[in-house]
N, C-alpha and C. Protein backbone atom coordinates (compact mmCIF):
# COMPACT_ATOMS: atom_id res chain seq x y z
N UNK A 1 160.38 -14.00 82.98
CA UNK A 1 161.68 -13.47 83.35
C UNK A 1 161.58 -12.73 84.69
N UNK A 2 160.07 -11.97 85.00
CA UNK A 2 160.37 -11.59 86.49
C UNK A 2 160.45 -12.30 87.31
N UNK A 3 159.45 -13.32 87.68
CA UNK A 3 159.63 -14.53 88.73
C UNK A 3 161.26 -14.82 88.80
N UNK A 4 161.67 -15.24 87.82
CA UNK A 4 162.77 -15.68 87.97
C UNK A 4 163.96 -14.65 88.50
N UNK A 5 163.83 -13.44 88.14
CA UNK A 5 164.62 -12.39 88.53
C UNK A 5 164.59 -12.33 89.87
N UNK A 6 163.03 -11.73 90.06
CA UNK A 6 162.79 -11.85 91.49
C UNK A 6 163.06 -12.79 92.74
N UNK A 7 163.40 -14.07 91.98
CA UNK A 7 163.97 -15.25 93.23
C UNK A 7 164.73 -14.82 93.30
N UNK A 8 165.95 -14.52 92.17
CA UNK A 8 167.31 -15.16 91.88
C UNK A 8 168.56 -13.82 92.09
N UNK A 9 167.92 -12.50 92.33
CA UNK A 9 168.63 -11.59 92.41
C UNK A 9 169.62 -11.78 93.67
N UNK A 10 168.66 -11.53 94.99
CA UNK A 10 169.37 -11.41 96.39
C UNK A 10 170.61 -12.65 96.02
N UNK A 11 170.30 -13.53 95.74
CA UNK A 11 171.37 -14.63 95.79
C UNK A 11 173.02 -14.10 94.71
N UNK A 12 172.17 -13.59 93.56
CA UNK A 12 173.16 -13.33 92.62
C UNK A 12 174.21 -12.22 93.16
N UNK A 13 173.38 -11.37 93.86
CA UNK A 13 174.28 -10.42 94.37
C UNK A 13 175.05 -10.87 95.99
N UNK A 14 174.45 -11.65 96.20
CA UNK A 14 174.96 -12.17 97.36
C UNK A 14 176.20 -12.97 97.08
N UNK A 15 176.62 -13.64 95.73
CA UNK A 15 177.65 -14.24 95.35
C UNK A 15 178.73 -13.92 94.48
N UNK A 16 177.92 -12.87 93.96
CA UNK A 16 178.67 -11.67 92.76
C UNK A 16 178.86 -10.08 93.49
N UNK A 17 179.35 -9.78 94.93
CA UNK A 17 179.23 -8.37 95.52
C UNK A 17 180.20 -7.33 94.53
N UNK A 18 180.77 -7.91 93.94
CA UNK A 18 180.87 -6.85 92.95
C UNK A 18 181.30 -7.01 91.53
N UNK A 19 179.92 -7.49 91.35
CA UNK A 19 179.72 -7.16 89.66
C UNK A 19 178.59 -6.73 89.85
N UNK A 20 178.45 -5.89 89.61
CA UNK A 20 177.31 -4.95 88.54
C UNK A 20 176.36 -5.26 88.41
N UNK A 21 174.72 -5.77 88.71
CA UNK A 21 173.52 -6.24 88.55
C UNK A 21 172.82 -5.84 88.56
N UNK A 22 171.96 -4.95 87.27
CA UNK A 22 171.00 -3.78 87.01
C UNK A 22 169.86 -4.33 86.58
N UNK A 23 168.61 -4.05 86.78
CA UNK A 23 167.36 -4.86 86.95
C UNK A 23 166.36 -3.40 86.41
N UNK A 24 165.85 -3.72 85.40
CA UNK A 24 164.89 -2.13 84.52
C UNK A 24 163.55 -2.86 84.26
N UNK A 25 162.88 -2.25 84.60
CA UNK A 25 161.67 -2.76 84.43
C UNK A 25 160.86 -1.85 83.70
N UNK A 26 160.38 -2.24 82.63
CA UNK A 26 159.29 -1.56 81.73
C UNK A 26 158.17 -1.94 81.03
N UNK A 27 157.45 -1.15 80.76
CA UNK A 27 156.07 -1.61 79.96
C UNK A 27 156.17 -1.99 78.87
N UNK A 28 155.78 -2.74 78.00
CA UNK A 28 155.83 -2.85 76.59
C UNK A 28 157.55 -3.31 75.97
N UNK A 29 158.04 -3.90 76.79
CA UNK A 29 159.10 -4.17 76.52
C UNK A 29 159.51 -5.87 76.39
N UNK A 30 160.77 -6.28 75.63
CA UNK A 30 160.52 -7.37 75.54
C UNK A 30 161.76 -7.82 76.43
N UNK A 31 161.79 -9.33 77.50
CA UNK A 31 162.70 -9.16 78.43
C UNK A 31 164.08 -9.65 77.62
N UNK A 32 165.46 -9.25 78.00
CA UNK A 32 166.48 -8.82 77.49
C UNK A 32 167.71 -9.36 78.72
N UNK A 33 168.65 -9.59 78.52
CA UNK A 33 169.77 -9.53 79.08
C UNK A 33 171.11 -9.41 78.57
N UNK A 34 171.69 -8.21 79.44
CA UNK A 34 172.72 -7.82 78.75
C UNK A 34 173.99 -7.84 79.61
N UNK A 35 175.36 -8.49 79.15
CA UNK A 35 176.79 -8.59 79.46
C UNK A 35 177.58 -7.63 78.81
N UNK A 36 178.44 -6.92 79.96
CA UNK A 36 179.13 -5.91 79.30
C UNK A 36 180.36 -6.44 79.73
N UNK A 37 181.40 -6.30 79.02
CA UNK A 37 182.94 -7.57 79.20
C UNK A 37 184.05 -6.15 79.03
N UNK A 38 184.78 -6.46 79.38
CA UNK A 38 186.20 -5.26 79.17
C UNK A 38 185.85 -4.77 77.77
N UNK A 39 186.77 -3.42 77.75
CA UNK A 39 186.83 -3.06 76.23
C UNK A 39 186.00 -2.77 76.15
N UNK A 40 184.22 -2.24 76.50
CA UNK A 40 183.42 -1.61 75.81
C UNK A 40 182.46 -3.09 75.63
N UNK A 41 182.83 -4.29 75.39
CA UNK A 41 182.19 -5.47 74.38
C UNK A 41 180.80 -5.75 74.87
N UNK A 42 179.56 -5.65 74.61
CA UNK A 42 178.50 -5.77 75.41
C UNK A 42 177.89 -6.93 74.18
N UNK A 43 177.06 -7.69 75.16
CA UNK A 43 176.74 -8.83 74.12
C UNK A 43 175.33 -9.02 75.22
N UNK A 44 173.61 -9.38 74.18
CA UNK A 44 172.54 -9.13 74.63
C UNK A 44 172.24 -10.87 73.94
N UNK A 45 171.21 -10.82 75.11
CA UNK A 45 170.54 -11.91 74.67
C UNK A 45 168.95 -11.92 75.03
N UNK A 46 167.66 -12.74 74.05
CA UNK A 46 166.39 -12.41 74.67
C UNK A 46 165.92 -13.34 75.34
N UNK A 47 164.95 -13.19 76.35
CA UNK A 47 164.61 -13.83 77.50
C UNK A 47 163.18 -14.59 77.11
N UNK A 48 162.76 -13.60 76.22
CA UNK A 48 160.99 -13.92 75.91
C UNK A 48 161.01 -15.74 75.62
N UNK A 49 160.42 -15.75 76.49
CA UNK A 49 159.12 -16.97 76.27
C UNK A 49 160.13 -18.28 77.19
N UNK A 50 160.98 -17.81 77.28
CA UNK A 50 162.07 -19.27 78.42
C UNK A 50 161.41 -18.83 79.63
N UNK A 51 161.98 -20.40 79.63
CA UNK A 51 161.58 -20.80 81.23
C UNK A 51 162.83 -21.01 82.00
N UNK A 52 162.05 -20.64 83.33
CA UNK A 52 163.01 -20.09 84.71
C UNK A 52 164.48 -21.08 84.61
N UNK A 53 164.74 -22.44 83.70
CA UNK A 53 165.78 -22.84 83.26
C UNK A 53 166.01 -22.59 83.02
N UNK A 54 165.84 -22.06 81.33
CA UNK A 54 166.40 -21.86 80.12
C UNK A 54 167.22 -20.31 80.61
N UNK A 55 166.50 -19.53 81.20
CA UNK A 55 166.75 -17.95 81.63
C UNK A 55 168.29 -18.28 82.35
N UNK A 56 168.01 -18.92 83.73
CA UNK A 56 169.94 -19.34 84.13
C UNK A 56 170.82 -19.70 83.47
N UNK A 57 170.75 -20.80 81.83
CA UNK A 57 171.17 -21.21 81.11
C UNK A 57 171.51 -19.66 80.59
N UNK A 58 171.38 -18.98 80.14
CA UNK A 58 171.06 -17.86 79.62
C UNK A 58 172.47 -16.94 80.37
N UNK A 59 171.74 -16.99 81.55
CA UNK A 59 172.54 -15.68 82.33
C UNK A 59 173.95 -16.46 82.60
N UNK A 60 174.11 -17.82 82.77
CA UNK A 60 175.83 -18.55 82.87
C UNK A 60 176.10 -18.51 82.17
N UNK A 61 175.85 -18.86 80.65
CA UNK A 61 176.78 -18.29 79.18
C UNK A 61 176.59 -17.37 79.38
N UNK A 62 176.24 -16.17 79.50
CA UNK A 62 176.86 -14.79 79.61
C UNK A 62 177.71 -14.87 80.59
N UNK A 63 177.70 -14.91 81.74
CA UNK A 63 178.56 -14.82 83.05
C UNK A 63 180.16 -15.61 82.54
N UNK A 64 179.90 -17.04 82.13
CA UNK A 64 181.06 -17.64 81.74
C UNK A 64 182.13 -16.77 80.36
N UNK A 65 181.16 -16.45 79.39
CA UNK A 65 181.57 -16.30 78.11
C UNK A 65 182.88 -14.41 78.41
N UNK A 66 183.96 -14.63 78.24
CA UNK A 66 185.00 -13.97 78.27
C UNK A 66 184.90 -12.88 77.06
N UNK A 67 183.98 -12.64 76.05
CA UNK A 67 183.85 -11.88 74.98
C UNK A 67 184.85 -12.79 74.08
């Protein structure tokens, strides 16, 4: 999930200037992504063990998905 973060950020924010794109990095943690939608609605999904596909697959159903 970092590699992939690490390519894919500058671009994301370069196409998304304003939405929100928070990047936490920790030890012992398992990688995570999280959509927060109007209303409070936050919806998580886990990253562990995908590949740098599966992870974009990942982050466009969140991005697409309206809550």
């Amino acid at each position: 999930a970092r590699s992939f973060l690490t390519r894919t950020y500058p671009t994301m924010k370069k196409h998304n200037p304003q939405t929100p794109i928070m990047l936490r990095e920790a030890a012992g943690t398992l990688p995570k992504v999280f959509a927060r939608y109007e209303y409070g609605v936050e919806k998580s999904q886990s990253l562990e063990g995908l590949s740098d596909k599966q992870i974009e697959e990942t982050v466009t159903g969140l991005v697409r998905t309206t809550a």
